[in-house]
Protein backbone atom coordinates (compact mmCIF):
# COMPACT_ATOMS: atom_id res chain seq x y z
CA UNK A 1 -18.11 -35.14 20.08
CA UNK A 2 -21.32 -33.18 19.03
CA UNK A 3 -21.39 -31.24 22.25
CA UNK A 4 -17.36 -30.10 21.54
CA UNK A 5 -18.44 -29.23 18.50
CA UNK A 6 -21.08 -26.94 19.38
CA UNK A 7 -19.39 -25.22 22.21
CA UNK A 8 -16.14 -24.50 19.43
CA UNK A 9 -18.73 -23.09 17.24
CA UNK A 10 -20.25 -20.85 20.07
CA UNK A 11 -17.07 -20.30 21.44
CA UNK A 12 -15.24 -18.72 17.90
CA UNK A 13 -18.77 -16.83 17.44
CA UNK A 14 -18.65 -15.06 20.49
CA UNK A 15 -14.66 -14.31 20.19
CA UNK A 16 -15.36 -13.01 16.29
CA UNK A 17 -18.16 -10.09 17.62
CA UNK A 18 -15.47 -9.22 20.22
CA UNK A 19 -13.56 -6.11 19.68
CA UNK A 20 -10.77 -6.90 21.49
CA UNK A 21 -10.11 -10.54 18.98
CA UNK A 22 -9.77 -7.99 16.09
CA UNK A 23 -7.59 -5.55 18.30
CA UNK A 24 -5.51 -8.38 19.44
CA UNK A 25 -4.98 -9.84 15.70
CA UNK A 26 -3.80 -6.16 13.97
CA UNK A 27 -1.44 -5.78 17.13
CA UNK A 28 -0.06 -9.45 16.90
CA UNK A 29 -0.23 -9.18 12.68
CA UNK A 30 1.75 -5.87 12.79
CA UNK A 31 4.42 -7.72 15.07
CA UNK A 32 4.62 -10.88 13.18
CA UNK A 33 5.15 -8.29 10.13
CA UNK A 34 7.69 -6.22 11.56
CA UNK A 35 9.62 -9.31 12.96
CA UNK A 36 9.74 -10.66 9.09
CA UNK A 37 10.55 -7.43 7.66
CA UNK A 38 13.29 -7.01 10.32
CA UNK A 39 15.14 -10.36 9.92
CA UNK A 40 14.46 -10.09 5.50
CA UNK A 41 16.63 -6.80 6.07
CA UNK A 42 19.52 -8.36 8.11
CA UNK A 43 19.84 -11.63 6.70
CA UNK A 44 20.65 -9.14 2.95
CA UNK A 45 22.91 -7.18 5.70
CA UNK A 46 24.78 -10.73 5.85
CA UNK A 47 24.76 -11.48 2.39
CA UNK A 48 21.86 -14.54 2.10
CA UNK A 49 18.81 -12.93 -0.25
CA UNK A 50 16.59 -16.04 -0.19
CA UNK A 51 13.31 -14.60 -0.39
CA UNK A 52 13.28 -11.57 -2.44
C-alpha cells in the first residue's frame, strides 16, 4: 500500500508542474460552465427556475 501511495504522490506532482494539466482543466472548466449556464437558461425557457 506504501508503494501506491508514493507513486500517486509522484504521479499528481509531476501532472501539477505540467502545463498541459492546467490547460486541460480551464478548457474542461469553461465547458462544464457553459454546459450549466446553457441548460440554467432553457430549463427558465420551460418555465422550472430551481436554482436561481
Amino acid at each position: 500500500m506504501k508503494h501506491l501511495i508514493l507513486t500517486a504522490t509522484a504521479d499528481i506532482s509531476e501532472s501539477l508542474r505540467s502545463r498541459w494539466f492546467m490547460v486541460y482543466t480551464l478548457v474542461f472548466g469553461g465547458v462544464v460552465v457553459a454546459l450549466f449556464v446553457s441548460g440554467l437558461t432553457e430549463s427558465r425557457v420551460m418555465g422550472f427556475t430551481g436554482l436561481s
